[in-house]
C-alpha atoms as a PDB file:
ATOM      1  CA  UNK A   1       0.412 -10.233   6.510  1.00  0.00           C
ATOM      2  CA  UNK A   2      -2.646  -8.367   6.515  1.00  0.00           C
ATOM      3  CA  UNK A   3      -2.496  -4.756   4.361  1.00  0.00           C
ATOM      4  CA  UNK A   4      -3.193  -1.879   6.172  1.00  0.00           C
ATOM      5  CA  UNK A   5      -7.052  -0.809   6.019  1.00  0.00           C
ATOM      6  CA  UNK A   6      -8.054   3.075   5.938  1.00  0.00           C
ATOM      7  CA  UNK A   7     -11.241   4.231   6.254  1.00  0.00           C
ATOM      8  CA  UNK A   8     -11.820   7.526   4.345  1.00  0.00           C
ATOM      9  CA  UNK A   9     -14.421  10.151   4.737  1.00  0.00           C
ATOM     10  CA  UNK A  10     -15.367  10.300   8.548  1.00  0.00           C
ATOM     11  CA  UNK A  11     -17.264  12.674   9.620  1.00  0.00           C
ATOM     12  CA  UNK A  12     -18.846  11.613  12.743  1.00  0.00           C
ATOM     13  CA  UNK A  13     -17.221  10.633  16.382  1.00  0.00           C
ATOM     14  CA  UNK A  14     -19.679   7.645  16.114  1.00  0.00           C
ATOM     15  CA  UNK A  15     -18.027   6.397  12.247  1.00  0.00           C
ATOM     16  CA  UNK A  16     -14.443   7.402  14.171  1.00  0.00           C
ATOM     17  CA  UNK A  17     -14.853   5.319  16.761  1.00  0.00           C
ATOM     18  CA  UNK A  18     -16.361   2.355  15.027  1.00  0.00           C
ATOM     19  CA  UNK A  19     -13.730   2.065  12.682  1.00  0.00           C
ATOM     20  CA  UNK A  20     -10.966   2.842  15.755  1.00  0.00           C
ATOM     21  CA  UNK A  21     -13.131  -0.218  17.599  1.00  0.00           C
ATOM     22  CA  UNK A  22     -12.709  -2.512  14.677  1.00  0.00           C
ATOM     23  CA  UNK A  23      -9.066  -1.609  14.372  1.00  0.00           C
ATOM     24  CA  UNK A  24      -8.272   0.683  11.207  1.00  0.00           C
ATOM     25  CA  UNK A  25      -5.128   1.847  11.003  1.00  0.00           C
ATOM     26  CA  UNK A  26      -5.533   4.816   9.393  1.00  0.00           C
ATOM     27  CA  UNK A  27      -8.787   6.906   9.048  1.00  0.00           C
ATOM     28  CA  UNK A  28      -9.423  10.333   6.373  1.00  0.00           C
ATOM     29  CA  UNK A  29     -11.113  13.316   6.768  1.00  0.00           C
ATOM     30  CA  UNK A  30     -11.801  14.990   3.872  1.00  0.00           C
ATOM     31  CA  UNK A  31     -11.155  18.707   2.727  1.00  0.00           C
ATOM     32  CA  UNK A  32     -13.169  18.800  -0.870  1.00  0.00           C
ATOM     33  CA  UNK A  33     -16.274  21.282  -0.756  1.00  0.00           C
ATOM     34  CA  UNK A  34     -17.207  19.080  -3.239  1.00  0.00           C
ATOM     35  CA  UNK A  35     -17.581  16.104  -1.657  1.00  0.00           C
ATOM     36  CA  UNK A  36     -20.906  14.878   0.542  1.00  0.00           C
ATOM     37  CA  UNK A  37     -17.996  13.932   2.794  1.00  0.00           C
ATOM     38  CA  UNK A  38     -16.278  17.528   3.428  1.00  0.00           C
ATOM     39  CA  UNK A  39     -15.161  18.896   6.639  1.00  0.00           C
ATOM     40  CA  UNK A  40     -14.703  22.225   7.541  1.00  0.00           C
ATOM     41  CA  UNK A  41     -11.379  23.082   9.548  1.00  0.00           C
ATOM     42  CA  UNK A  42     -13.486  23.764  12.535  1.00  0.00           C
ATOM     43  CA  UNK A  43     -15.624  20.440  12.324  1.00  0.00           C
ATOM     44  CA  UNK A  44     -12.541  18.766  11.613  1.00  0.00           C
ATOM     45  CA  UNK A  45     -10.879  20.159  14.725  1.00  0.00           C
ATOM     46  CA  UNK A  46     -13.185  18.999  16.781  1.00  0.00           C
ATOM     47  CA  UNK A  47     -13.118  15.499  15.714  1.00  0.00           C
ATOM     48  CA  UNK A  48      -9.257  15.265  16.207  1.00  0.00           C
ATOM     49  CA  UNK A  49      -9.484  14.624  19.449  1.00  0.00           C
ATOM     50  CA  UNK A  50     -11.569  11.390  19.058  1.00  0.00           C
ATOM     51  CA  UNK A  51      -8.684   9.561  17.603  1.00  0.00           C
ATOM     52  CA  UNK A  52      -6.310   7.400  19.585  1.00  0.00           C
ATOM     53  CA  UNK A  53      -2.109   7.650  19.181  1.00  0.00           C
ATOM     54  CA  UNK A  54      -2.106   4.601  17.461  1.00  0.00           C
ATOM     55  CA  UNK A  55      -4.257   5.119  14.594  1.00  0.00           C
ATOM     56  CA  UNK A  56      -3.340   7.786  11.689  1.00  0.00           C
ATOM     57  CA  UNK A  57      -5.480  10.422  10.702  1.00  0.00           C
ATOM     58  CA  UNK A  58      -4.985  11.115   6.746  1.00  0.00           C
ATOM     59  CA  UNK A  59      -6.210  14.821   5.489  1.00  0.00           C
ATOM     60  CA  UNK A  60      -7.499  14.145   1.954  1.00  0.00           C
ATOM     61  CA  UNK A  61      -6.699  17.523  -0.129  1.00  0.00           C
ATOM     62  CA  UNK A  62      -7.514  18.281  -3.925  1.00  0.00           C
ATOM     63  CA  UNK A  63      -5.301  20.529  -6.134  1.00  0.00           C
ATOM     64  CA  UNK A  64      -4.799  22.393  -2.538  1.00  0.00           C
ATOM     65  CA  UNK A  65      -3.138  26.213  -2.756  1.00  0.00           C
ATOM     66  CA  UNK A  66      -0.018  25.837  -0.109  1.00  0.00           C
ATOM     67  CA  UNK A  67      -2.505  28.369   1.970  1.00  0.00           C
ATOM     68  CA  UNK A  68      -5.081  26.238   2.667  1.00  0.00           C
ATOM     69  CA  UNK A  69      -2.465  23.195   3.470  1.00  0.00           C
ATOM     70  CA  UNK A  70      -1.298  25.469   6.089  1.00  0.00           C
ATOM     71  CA  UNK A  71      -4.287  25.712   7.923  1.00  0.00           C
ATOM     72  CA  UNK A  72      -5.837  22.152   7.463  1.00  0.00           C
ATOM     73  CA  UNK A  73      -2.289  21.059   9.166  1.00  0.00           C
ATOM     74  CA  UNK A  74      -2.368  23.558  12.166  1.00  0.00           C
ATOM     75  CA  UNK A  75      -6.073  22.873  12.439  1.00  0.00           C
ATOM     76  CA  UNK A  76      -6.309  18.714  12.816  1.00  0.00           C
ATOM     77  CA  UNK A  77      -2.616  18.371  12.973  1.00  0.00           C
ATOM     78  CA  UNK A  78      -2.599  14.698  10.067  1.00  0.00           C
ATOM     79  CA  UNK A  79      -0.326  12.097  10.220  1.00  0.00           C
ATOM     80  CA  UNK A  80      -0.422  11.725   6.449  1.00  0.00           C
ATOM     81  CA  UNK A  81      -0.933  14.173   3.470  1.00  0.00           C
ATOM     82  CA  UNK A  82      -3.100  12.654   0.846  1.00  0.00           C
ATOM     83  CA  UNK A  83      -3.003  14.536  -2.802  1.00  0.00           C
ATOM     84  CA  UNK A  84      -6.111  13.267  -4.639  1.00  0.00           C
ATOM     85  CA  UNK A  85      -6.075  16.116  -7.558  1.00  0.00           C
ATOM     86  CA  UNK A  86      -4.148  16.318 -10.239  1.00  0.00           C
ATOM     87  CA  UNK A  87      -0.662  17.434  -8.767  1.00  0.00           C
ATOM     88  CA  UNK A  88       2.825  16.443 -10.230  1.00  0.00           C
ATOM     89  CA  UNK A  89       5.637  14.785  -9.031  1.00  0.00           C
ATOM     90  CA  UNK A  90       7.402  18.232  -8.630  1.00  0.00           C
ATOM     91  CA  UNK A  91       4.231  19.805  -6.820  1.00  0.00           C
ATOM     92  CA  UNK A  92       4.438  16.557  -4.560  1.00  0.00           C
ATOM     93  CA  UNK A  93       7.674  16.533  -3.794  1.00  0.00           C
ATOM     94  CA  UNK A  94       7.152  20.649  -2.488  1.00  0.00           C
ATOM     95  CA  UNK A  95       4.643  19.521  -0.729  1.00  0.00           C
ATOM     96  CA  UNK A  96       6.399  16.906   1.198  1.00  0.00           C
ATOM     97  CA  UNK A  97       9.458  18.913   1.966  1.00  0.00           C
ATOM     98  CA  UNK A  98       7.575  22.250   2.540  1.00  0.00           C
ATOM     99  CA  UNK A  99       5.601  20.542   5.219  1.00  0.00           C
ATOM    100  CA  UNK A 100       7.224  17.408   6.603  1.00  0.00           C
ATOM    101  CA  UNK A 101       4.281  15.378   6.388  1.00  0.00           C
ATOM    102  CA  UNK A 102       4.050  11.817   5.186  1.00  0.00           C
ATOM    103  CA  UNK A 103       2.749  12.610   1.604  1.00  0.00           C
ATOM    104  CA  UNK A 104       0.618  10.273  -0.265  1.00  0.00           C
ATOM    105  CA  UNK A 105      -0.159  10.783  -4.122  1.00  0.00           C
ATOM    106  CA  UNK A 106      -3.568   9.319  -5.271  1.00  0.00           C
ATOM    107  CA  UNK A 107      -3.748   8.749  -9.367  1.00  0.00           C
ATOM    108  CA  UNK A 108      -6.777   7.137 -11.165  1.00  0.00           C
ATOM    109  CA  UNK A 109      -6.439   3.742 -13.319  1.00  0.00           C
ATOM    110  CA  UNK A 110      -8.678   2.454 -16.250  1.00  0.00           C
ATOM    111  CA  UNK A 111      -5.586   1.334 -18.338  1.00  0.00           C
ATOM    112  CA  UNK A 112      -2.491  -0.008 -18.042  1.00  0.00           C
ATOM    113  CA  UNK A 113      -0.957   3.119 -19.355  1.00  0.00           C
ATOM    114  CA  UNK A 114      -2.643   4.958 -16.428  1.00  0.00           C
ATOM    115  CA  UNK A 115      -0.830   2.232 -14.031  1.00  0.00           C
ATOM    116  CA  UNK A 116       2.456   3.157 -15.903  1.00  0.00           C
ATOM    117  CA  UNK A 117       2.394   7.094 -15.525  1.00  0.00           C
ATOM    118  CA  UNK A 118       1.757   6.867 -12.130  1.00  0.00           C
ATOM    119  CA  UNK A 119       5.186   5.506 -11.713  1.00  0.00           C
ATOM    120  CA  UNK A 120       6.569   9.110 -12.230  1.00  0.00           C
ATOM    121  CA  UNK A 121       5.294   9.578  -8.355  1.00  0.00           C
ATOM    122  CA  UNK A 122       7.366   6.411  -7.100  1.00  0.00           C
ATOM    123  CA  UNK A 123       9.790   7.226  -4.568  1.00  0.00           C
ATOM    124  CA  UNK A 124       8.654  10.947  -4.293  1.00  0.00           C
ATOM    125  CA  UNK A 125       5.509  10.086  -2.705  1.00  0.00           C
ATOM    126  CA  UNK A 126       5.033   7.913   0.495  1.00  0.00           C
ATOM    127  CA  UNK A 127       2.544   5.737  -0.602  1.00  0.00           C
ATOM    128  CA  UNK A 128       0.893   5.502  -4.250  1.00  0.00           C
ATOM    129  CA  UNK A 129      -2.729   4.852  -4.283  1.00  0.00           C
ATOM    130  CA  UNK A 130      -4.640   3.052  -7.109  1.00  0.00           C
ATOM    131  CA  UNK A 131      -8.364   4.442  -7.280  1.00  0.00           C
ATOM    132  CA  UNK A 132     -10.466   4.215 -10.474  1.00  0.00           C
ATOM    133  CA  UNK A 133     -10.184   6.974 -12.569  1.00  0.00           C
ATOM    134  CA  UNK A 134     -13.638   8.612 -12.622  1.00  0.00           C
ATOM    135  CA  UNK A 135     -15.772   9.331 -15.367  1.00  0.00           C
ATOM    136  CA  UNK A 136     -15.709  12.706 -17.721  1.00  0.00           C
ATOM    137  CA  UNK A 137     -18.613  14.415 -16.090  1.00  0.00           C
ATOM    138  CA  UNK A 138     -21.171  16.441 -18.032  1.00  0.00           C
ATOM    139  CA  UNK A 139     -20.027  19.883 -19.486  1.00  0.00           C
ATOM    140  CA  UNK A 140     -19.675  22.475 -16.499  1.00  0.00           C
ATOM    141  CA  UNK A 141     -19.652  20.357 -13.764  1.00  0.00           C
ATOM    142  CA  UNK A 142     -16.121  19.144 -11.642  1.00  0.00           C
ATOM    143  CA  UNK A 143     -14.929  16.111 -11.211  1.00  0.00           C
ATOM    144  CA  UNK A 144     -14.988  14.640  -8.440  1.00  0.00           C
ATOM    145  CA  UNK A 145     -11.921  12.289  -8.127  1.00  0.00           C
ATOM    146  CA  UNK A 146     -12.276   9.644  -5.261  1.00  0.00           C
ATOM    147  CA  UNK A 147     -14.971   7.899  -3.332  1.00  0.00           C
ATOM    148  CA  UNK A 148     -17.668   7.363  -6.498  1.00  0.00           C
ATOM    149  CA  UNK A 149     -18.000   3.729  -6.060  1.00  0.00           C
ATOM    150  CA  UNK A 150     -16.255   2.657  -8.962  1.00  0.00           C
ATOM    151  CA  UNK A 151     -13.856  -0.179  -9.160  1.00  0.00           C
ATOM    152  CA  UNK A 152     -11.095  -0.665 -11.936  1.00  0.00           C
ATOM    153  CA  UNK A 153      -9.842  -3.781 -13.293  1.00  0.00           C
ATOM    154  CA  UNK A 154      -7.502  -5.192 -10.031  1.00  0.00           C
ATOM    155  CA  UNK A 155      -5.626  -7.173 -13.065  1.00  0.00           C
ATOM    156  CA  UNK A 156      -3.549  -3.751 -13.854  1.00  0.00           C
ATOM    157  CA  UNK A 157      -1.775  -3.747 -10.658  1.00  0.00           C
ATOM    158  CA  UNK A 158      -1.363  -7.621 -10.168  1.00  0.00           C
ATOM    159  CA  UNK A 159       2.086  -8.152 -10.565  1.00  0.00           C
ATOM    160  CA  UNK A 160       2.735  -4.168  -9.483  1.00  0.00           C
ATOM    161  CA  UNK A 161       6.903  -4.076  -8.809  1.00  0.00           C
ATOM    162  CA  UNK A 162       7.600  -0.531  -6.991  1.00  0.00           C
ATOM    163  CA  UNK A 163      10.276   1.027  -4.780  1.00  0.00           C
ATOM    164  CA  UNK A 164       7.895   2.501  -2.282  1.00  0.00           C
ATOM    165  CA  UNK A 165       4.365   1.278  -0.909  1.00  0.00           C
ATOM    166  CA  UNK A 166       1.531   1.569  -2.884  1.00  0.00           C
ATOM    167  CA  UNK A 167      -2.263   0.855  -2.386  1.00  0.00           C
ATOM    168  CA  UNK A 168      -5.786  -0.172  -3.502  1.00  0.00           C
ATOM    169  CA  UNK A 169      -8.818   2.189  -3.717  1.00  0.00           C
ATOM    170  CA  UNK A 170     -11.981   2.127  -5.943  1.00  0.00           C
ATOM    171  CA  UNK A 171     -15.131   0.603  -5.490  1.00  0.00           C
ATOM    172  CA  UNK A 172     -14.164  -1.813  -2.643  1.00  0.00           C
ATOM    173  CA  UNK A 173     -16.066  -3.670   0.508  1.00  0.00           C
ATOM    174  CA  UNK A 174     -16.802  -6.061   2.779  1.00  0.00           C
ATOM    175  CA  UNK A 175     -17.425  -8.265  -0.037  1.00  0.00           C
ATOM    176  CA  UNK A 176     -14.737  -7.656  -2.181  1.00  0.00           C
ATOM    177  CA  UNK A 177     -11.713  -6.442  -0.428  1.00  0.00           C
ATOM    178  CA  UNK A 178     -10.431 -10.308   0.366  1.00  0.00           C
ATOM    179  CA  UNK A 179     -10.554 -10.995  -3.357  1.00  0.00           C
ATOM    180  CA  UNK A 180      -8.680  -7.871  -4.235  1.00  0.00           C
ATOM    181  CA  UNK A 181      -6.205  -8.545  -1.435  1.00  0.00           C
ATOM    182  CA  UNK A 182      -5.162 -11.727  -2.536  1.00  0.00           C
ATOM    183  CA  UNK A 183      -4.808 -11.062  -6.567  1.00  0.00           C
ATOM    184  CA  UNK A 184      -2.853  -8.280  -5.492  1.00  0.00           C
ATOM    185  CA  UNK A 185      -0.902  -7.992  -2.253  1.00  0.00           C
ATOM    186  CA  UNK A 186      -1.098  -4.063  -1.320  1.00  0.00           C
ATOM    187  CA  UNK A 187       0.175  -2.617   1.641  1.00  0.00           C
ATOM    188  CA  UNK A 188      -3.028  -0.578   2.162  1.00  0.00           C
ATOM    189  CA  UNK A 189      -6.869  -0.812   0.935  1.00  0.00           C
ATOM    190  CA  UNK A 190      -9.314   2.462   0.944  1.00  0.00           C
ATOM    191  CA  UNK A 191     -12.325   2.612   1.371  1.00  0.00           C
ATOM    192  CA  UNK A 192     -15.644   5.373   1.376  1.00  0.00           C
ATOM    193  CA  UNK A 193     -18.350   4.845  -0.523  1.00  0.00           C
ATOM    194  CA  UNK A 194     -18.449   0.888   0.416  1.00  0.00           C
ATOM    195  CA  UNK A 195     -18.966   1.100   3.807  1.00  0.00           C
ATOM    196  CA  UNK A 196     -21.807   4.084   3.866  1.00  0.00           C
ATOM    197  CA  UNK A 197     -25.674   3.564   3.274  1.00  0.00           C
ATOM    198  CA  UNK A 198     -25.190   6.707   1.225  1.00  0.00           C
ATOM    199  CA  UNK A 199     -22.969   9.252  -0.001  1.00  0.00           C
ATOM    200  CA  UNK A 200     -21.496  10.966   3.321  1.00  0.00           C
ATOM    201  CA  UNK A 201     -23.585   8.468   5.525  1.00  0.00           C
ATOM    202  CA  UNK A 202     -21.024   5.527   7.318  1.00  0.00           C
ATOM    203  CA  UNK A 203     -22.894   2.577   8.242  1.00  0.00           C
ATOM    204  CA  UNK A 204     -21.371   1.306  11.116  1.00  0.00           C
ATOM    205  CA  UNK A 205     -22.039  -2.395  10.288  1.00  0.00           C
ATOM    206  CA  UNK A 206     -20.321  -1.908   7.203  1.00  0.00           C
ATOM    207  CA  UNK A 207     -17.294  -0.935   8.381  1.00  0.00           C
ATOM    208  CA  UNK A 208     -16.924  -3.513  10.574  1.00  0.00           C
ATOM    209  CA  UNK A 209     -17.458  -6.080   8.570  1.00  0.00           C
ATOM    210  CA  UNK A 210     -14.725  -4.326   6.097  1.00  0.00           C
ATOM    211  CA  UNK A 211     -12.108  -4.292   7.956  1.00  0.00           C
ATOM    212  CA  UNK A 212     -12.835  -8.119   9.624  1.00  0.00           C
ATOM    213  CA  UNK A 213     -12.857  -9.046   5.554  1.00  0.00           C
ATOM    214  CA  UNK A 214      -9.308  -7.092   4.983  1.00  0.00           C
ATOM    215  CA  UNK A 215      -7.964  -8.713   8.149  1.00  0.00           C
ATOM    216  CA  UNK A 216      -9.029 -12.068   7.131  1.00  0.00           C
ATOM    217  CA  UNK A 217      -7.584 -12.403   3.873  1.00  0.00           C
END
């Protein structure tokens, strides 16, 4: 059975409804200031109402205060919670109860140690996602923890045995999502940076073509 495929980092009704057209379950907006792909509430807002029932709208969040949670859920009212920072299991499992939202925990791999510690999150969180683990960036600047391009080595996750559902992020496309999908059997790939023509930019094309590669796998 084909994984589900999200499609992170919309910021456009065009991007929404190519990858609603091409049948994504799940799309992300994004709430980093950080990030070419940030929305503000009001932006967001106004894209809600492009999205059908039937597809679920993920709200990306780093290290978020409970504040700003508040408002990002009144504002574009997300099916899913996604914690891409650096929050525990305890902070996740607030999170989750505070709110009532499906909560997914992101946590970044480049050994199998990193694959390991991330277990701390099973069962607490909804979903687990695997995305590299981006590079130490120069003195004084942030990190910037998802949608850099990077892919980690799919090997790590393989034979992954968890309690919960858990998926694939980092450095995927239309040309390499069917070869991660079969080595590994997620319930979910994630994708950004592999369907744009550059950073913030979604390329229609491409995210067609990724999510006709996921389906056919």
């Amino acid at each position: 059975m084909a994984p589900d495929t999200k499609i992170c980092g919309l910021t456009t009704r065009e991007s929404i409804s190519a990858a609603v057209g091409a049948g994504a379950t799940h799309i992300g907006f994004v709430f980093f200031p950080k990030s070419p792909r940030n929305l503000t509430l009001e932006a967001a807002h106004g894209l809600r109402g492009a999205l059908p029932s039937k597809v679920k709208l993920v709200a990306l969040l780093v290290d978020a205060p409970d504040d700003l949670i508040g408002q990002v859920t009144a504002a574009v009212r997300p099916d899913v919670l996604q914690l891409h920072g650096a929050e525990g299991p305890d902070r996740v499992a607030d999170i989750r109860r505070r709110h009532g939202i499906e909560t997914w925990k992101a946590t970044g791999v480049r050994t199998s140690g990193d694959v390991s510690a991330a277990r701390a999150f099973d069962g607490v969180a909804d979903l687990l996602l695997f995305d590299a683990k981006p590079p130490t960036p120069p003195a004084g600047e942030t990190v910037v923890p998802g949608g850099t391009g990077i892919r980690f080595d799919w090997r790590l996750v393989q034979d992954l045995r968890l309690h919960g559902r858990w998926g694939l992020a980092g450095g995927l496309d239309a040309q390499s999502v069917g070869e991660a999908i079969r080595l590994t059997r997620p319930h979910l790939v994630d994708v950004s940076s592999g369907v744009e023509d550059a950073p913030g930019v979604k390329s229609v094309a491409k995210i067609e073509a990724f999510i006709k590669a996921a389906r056919n796998a």
